[in-house]
PDB file of N, CA and C in Angstrom:
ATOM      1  N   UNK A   1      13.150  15.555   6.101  1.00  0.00           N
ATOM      2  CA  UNK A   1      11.996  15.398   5.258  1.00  0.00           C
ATOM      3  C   UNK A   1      11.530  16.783   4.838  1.00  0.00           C
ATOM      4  N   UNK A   2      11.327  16.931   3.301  1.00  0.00           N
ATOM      5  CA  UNK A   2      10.957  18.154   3.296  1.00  0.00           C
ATOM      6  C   UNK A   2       9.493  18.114   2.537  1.00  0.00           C
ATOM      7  N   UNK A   3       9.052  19.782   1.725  1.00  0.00           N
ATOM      8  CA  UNK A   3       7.537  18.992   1.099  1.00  0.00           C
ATOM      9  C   UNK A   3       7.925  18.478  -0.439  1.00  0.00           C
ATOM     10  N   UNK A   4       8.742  18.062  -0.738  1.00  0.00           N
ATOM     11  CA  UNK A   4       8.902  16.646  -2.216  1.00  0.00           C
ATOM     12  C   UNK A   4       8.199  15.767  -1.654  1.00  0.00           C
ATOM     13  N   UNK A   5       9.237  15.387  -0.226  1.00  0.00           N
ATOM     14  CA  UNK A   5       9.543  14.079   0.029  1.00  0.00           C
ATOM     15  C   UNK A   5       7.880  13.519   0.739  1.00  0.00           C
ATOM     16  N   UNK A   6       7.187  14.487   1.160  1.00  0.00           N
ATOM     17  CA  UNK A   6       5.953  14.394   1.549  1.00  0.00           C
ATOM     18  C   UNK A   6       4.689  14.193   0.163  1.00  0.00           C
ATOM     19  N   UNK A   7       4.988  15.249  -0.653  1.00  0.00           N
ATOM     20  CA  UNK A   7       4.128  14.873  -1.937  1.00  0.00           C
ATOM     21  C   UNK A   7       4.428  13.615  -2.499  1.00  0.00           C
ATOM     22  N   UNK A   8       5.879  12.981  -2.769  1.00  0.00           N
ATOM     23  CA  UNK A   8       6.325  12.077  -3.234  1.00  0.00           C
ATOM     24  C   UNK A   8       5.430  11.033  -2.172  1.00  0.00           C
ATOM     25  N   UNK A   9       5.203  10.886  -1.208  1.00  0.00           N
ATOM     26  CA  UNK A   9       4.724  10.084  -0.491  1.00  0.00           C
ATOM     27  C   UNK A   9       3.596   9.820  -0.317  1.00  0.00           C
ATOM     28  N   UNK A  10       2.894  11.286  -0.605  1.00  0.00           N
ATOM     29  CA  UNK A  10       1.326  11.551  -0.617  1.00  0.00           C
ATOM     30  C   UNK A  10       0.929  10.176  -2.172  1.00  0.00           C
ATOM     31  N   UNK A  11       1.733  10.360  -3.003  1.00  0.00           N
ATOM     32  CA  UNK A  11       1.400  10.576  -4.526  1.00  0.00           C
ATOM     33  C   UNK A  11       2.036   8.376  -4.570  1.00  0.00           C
ATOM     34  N   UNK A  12       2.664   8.356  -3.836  1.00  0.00           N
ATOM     35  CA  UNK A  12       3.065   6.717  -3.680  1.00  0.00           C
ATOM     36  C   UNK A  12       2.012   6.145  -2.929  1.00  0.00           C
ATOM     37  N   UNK A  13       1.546   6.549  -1.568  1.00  0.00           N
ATOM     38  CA  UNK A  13       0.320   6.113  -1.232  1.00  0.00           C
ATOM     39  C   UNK A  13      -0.878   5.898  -2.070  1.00  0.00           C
ATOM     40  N   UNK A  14      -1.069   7.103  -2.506  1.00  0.00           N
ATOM     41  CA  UNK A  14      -2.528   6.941  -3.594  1.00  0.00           C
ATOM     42  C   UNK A  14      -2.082   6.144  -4.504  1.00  0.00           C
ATOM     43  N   UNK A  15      -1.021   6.214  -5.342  1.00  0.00           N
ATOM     44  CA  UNK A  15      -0.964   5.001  -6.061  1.00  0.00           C
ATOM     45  C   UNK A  15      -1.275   3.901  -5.747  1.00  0.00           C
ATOM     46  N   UNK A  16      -0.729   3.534  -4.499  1.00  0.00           N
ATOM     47  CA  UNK A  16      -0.964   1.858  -3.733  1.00  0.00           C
ATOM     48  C   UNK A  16      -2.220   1.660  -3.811  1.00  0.00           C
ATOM     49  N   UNK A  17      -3.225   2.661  -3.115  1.00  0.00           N
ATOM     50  CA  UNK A  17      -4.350   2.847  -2.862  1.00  0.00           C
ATOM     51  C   UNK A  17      -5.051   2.160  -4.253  1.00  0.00           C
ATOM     52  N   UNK A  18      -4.932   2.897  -5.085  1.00  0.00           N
ATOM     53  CA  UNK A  18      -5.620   2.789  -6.272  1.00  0.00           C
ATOM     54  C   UNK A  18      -4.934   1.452  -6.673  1.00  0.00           C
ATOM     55  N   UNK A  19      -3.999   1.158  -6.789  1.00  0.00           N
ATOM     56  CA  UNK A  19      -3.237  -0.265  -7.969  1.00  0.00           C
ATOM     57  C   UNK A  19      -4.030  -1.623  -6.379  1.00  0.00           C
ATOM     58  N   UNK A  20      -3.776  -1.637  -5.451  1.00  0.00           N
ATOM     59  CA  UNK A  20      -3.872  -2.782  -4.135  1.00  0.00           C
ATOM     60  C   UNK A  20      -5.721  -2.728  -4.458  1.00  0.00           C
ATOM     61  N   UNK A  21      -6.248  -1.557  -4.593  1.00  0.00           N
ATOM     62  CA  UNK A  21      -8.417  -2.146  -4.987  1.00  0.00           C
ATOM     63  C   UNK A  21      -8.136  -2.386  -5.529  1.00  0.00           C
ATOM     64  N   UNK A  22      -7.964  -1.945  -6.935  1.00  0.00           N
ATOM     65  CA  UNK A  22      -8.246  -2.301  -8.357  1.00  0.00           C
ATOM     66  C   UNK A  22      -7.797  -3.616  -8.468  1.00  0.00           C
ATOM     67  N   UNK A  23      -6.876  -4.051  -8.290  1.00  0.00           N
ATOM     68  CA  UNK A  23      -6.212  -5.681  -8.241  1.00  0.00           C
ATOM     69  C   UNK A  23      -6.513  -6.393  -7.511  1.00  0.00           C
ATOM     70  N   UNK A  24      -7.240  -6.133  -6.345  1.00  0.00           N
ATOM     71  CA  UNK A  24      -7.893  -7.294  -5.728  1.00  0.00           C
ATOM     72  C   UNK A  24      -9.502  -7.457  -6.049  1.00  0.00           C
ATOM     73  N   UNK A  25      -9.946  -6.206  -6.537  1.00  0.00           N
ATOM     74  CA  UNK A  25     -11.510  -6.789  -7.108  1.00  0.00           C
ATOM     75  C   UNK A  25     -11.722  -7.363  -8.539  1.00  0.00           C
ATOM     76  N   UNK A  26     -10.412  -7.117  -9.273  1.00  0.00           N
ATOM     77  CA  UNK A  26     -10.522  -7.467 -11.073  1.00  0.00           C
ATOM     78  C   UNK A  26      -9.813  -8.788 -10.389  1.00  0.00           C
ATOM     79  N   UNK A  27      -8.387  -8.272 -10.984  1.00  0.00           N
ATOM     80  CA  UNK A  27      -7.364  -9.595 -11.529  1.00  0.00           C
ATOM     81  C   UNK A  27      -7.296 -10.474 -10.504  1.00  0.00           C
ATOM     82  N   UNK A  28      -7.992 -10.593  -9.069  1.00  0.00           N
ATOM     83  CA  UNK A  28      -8.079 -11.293  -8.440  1.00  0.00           C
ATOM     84  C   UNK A  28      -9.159 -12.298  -8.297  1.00  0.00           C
ATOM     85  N   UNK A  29      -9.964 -11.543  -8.132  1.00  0.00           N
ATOM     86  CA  UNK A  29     -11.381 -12.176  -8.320  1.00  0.00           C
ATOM     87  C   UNK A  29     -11.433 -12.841  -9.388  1.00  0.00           C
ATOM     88  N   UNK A  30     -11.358 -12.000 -10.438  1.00  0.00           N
ATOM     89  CA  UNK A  30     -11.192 -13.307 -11.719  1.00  0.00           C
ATOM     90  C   UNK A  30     -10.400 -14.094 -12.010  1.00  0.00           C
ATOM     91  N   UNK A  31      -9.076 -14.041 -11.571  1.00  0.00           N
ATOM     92  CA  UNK A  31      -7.990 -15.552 -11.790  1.00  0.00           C
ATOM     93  C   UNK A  31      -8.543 -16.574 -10.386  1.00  0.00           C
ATOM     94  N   UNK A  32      -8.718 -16.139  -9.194  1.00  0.00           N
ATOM     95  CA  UNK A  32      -9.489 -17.540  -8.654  1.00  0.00           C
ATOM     96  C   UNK A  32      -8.333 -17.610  -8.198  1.00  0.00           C
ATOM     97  N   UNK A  33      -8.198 -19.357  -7.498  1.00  0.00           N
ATOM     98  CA  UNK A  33      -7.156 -19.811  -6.901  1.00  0.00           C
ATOM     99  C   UNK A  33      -6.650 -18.970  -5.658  1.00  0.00           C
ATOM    100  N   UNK A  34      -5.391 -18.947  -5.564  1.00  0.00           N
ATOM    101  CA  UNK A  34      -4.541 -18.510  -4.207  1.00  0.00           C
ATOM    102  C   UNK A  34      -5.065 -17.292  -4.743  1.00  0.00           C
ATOM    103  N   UNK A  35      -5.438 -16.489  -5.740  1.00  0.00           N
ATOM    104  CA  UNK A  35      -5.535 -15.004  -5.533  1.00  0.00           C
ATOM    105  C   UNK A  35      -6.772 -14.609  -4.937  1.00  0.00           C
ATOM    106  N   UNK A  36      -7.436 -15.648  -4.455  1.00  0.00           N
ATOM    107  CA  UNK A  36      -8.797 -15.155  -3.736  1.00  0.00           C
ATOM    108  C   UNK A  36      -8.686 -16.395  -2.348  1.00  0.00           C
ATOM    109  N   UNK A  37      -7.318 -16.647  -1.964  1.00  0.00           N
ATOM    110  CA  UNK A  37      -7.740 -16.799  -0.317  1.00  0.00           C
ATOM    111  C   UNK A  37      -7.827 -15.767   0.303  1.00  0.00           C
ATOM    112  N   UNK A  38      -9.068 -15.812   1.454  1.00  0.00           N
ATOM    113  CA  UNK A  38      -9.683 -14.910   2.268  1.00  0.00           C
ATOM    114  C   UNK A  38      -7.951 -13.933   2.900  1.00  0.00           C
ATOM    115  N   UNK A  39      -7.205 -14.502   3.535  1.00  0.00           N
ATOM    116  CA  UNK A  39      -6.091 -13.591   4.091  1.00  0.00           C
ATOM    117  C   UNK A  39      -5.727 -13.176   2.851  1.00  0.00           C
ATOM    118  N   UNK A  40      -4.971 -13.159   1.806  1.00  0.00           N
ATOM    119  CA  UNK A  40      -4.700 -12.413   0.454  1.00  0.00           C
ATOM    120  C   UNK A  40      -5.449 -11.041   0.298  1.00  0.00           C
ATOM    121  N   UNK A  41      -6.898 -11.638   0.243  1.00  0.00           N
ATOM    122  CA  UNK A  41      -7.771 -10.713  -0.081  1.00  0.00           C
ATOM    123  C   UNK A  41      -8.049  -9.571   0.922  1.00  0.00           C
ATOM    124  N   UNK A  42      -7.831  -9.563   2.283  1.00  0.00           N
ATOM    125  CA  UNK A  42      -8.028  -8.945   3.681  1.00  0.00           C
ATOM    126  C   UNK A  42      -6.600  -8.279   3.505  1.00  0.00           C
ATOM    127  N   UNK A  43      -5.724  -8.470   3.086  1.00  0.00           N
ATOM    128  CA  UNK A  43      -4.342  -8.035   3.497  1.00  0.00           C
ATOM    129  C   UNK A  43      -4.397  -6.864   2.167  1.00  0.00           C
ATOM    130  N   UNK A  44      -4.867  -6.923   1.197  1.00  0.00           N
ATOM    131  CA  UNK A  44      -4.864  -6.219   0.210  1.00  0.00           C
ATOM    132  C   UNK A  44      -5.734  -5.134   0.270  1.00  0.00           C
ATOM    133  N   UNK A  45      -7.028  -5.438   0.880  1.00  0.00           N
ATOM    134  CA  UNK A  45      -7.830  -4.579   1.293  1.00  0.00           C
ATOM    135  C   UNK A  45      -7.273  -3.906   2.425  1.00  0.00           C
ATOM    136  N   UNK A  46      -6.844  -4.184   3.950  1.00  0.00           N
ATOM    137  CA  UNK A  46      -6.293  -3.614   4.589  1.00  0.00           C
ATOM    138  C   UNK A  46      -4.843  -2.649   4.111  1.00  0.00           C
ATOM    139  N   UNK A  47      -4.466  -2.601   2.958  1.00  0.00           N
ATOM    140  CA  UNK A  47      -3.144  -2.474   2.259  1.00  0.00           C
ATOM    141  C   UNK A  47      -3.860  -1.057   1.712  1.00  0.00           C
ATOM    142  N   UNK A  48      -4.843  -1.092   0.571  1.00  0.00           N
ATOM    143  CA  UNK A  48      -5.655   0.178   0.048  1.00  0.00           C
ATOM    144  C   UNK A  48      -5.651   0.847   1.219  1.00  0.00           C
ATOM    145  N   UNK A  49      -6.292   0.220   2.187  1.00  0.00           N
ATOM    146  CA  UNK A  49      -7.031   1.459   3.680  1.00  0.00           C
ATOM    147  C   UNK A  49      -6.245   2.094   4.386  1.00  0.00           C
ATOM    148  N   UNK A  50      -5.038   1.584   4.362  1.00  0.00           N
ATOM    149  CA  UNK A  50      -3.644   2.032   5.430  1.00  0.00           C
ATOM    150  C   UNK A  50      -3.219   2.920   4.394  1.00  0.00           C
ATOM    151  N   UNK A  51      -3.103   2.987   3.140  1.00  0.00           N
ATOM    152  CA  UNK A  51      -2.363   3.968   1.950  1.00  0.00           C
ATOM    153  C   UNK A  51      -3.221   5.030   1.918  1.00  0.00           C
ATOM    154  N   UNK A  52      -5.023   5.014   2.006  1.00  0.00           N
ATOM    155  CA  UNK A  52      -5.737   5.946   1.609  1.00  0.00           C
ATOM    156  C   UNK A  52      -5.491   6.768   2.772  1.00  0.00           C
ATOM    157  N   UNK A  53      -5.807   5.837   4.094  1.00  0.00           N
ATOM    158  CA  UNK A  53      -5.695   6.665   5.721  1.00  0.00           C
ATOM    159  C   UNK A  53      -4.568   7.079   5.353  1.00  0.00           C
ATOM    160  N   UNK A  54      -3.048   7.081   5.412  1.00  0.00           N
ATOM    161  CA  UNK A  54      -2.112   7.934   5.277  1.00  0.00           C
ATOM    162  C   UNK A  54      -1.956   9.346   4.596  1.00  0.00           C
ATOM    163  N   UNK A  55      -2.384   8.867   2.470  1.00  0.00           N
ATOM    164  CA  UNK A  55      -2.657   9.931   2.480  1.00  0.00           C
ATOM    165  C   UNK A  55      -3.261  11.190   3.094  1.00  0.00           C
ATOM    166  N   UNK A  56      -4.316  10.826   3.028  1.00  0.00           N
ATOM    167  CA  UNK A  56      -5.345  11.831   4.072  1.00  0.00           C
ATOM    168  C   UNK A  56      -4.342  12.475   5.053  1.00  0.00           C
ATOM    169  N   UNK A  57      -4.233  11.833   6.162  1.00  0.00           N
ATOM    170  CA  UNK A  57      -3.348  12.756   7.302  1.00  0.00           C
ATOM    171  C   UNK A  57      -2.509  13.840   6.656  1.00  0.00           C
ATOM    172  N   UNK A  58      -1.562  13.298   5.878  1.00  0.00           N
ATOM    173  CA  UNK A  58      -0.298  13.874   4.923  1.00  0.00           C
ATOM    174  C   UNK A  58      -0.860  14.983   4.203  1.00  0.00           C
ATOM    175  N   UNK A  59      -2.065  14.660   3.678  1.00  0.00           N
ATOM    176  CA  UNK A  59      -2.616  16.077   3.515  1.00  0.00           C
ATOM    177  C   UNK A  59      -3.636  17.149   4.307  1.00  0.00           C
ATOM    178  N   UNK A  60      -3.994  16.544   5.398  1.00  0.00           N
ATOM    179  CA  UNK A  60      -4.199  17.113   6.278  1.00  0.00           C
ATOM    180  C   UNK A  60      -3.123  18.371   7.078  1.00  0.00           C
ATOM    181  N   UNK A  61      -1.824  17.979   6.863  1.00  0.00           N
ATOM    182  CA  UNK A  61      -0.892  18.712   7.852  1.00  0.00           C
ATOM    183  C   UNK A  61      -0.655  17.581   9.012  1.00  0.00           C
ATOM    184  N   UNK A  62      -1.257  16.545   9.303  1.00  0.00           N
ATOM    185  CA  UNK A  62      -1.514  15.976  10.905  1.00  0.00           C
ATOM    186  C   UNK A  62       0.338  15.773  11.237  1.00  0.00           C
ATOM    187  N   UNK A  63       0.791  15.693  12.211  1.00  0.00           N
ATOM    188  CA  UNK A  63       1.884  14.842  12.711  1.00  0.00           C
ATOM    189  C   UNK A  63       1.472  13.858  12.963  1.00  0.00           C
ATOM    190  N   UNK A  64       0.142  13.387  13.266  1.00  0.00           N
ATOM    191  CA  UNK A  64      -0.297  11.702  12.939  1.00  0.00           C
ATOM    192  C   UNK A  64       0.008  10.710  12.005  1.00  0.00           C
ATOM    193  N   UNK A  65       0.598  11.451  10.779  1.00  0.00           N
ATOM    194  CA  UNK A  65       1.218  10.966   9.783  1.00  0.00           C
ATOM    195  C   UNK A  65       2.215   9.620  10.036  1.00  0.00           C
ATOM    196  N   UNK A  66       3.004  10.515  10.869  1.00  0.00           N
ATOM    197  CA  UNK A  66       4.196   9.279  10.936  1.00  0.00           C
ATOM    198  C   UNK A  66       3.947   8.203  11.673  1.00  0.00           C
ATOM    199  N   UNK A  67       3.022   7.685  12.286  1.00  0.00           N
ATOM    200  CA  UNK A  67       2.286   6.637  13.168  1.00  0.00           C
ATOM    201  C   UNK A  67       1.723   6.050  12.189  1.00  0.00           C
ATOM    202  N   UNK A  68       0.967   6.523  10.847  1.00  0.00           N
ATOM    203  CA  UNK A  68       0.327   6.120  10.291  1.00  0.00           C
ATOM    204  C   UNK A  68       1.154   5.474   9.068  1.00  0.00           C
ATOM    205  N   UNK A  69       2.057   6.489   8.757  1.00  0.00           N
ATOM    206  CA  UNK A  69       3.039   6.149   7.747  1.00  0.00           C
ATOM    207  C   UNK A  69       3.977   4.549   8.255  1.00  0.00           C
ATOM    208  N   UNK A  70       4.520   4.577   9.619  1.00  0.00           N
ATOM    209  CA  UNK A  70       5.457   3.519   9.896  1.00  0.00           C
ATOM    210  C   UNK A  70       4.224   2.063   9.739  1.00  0.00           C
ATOM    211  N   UNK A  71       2.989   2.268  10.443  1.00  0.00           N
ATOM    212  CA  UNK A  71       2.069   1.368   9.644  1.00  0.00           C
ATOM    213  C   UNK A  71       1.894   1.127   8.348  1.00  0.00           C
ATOM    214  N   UNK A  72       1.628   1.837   7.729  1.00  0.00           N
ATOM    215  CA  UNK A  72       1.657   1.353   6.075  1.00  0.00           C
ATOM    216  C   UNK A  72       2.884   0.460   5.496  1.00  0.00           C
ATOM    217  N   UNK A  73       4.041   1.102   5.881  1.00  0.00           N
ATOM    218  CA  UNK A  73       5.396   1.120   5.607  1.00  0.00           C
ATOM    219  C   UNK A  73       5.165  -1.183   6.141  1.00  0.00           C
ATOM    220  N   UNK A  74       4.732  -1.184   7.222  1.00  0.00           N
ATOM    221  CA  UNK A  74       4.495  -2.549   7.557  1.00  0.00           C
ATOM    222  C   UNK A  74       3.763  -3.087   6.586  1.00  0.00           C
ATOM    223  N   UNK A  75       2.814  -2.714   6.543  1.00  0.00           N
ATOM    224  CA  UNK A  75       1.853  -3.375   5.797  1.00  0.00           C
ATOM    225  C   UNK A  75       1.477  -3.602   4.192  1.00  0.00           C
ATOM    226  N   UNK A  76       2.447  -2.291   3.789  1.00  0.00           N
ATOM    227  CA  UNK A  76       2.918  -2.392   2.214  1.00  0.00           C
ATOM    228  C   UNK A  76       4.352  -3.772   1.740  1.00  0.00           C
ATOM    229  N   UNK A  77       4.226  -3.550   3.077  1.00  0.00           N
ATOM    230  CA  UNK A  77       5.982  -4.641   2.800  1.00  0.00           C
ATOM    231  C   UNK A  77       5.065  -6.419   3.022  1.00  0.00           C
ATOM    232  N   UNK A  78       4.228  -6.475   3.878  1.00  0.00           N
ATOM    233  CA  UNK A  78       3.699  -7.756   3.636  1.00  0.00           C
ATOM    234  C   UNK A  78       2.600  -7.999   3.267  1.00  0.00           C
ATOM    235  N   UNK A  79       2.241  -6.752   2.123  1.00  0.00           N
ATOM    236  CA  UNK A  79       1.395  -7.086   1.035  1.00  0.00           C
ATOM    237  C   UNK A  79       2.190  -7.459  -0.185  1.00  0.00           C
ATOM    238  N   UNK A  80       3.129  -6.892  -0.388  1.00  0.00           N
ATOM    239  CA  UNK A  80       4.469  -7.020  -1.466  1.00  0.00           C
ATOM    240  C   UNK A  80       4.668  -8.463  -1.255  1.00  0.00           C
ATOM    241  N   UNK A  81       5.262  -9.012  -0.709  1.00  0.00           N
ATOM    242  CA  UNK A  81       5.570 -10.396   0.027  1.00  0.00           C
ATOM    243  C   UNK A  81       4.884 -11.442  -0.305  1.00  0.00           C
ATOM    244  N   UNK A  82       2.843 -11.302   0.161  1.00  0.00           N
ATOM    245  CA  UNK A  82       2.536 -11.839  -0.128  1.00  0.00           C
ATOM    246  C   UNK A  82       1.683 -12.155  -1.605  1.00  0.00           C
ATOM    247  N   UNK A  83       1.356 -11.067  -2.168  1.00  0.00           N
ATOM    248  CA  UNK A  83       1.748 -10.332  -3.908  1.00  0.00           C
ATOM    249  C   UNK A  83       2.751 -11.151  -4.649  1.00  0.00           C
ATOM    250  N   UNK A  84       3.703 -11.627  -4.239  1.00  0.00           N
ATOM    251  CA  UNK A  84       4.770 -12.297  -4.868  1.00  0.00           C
ATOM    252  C   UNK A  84       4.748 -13.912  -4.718  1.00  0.00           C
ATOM    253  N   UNK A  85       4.237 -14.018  -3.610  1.00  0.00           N
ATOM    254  CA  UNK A  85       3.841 -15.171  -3.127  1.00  0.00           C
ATOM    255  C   UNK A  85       2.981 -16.048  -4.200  1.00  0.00           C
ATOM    256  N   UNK A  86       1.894 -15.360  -3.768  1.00  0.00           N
ATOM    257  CA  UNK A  86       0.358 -15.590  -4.945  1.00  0.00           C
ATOM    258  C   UNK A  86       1.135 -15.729  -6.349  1.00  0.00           C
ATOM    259  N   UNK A  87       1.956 -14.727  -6.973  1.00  0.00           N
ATOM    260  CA  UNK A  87       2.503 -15.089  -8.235  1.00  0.00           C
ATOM    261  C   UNK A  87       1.269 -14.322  -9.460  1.00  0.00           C
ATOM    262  N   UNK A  88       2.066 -13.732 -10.368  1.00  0.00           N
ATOM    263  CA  UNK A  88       1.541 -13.006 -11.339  1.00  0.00           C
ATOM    264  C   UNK A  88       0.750 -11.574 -10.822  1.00  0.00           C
ATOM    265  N   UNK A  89       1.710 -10.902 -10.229  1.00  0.00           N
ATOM    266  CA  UNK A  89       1.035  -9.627  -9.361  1.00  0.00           C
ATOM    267  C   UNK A  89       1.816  -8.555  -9.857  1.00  0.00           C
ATOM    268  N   UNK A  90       3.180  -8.682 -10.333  1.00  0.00           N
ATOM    269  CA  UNK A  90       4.301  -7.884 -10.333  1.00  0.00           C
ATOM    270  C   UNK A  90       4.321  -6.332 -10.265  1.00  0.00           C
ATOM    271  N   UNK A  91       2.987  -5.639 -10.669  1.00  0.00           N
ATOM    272  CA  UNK A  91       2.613  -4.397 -10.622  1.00  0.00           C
ATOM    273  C   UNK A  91       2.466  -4.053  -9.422  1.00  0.00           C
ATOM    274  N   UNK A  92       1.660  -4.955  -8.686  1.00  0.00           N
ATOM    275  CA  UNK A  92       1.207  -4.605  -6.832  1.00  0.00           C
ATOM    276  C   UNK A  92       2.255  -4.853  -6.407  1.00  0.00           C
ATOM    277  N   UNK A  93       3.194  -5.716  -6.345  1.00  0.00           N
ATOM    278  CA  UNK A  93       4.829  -6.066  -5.609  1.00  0.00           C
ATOM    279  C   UNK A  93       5.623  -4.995  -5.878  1.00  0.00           C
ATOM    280  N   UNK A  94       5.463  -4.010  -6.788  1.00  0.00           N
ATOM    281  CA  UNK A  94       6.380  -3.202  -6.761  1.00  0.00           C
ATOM    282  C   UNK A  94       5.695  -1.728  -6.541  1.00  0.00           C
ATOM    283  N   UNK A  95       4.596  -1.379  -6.530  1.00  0.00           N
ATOM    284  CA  UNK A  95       3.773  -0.475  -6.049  1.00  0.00           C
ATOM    285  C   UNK A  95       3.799  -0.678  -4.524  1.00  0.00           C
ATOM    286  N   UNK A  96       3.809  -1.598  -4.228  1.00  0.00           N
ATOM    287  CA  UNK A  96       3.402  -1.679  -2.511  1.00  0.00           C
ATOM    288  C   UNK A  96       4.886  -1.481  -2.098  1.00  0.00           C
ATOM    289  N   UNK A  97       6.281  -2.428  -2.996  1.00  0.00           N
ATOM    290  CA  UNK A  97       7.585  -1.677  -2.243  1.00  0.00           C
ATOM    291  C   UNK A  97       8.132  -0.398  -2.238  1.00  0.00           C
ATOM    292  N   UNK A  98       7.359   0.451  -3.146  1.00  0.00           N
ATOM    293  CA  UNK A  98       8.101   1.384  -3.354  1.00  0.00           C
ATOM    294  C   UNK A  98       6.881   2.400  -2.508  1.00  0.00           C
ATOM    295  N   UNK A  99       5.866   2.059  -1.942  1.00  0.00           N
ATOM    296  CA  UNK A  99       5.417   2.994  -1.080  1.00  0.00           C
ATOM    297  C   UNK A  99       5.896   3.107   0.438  1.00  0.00           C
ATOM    298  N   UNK A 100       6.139   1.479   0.544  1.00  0.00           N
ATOM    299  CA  UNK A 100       6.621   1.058   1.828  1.00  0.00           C
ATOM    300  C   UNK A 100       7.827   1.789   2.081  1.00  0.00           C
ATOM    301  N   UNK A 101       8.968   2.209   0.956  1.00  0.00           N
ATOM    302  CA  UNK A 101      10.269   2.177   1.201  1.00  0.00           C
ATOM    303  C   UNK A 101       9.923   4.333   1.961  1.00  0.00           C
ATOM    304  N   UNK A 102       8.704   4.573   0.894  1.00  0.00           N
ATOM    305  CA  UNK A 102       8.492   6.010   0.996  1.00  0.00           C
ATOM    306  C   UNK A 102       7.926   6.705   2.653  1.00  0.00           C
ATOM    307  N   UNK A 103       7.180   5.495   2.893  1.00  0.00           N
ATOM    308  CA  UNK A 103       6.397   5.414   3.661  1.00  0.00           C
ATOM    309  C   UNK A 103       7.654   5.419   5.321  1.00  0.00           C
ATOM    310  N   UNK A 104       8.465   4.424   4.988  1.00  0.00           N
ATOM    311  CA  UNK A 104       9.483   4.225   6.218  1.00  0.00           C
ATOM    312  C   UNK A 104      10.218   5.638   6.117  1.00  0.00           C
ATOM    313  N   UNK A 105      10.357   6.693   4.825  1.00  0.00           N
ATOM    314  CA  UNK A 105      11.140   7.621   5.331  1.00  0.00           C
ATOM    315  C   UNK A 105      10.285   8.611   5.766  1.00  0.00           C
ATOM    316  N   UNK A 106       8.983   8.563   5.449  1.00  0.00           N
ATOM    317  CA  UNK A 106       8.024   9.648   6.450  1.00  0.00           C
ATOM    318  C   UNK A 106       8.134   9.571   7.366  1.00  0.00           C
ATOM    319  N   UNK A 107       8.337   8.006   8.164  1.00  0.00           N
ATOM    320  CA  UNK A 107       7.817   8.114   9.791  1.00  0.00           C
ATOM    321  C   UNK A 107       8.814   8.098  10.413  1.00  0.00           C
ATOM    322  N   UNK A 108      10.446   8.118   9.438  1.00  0.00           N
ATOM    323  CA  UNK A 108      11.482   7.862  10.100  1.00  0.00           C
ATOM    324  C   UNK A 108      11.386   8.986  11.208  1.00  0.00           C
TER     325      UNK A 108
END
């Protein structure tokens, strides 16, 4: 791992961060249905908080990172999952895999 592969990761997190709120307080809230059952909505929110907490460390310097990173890396993958599930998300399903995939080589 070098510092790309860390900015690249910094810069995939915040994305998540930003695309996982923004989509669960707009396009969720307002389409209704499965996009506002309570677990959906908790998993998405917990999804922002694990991407923002990561960043942070990552730019901190911490070696806490990779504890934090192999978490996200979980939790981006079954926000993706369930993102796809719900149906009409395709932006968050592929924002959340491609942080997850970033995320598993931080903490590798």
């Amino acid at each position: 791992m070098n510092d790309h592969d860390m900015q690249a990761c910094i810069d995939a997190c915040l994305k998540c961060y930003r695309t996982c709120l923004s989509t669960a307080m707009h396009h969720c809230l307002e389409a209704g249905g499965r996009h506002t059952e309570p677990q959906h909505v908790r998993l998405m929110i917990a999804c922002a908080e694990m991407c923002r907490a990561s960043a942070h460390l990552m730019l901190t310097g911490s070696d806490a990172h990779r504890h934090s990173c192999a978490a996200c890396a979980k939790i981006c993958a079954d926000c993706a999952d369930d993102c796809e599930r719900v149906g009409d998300m395709a932006e968050c399903v592929a924002v959340c895999r491609a942080c997850a995939e970033s995320c598993r080589t931080m903490a590798g």
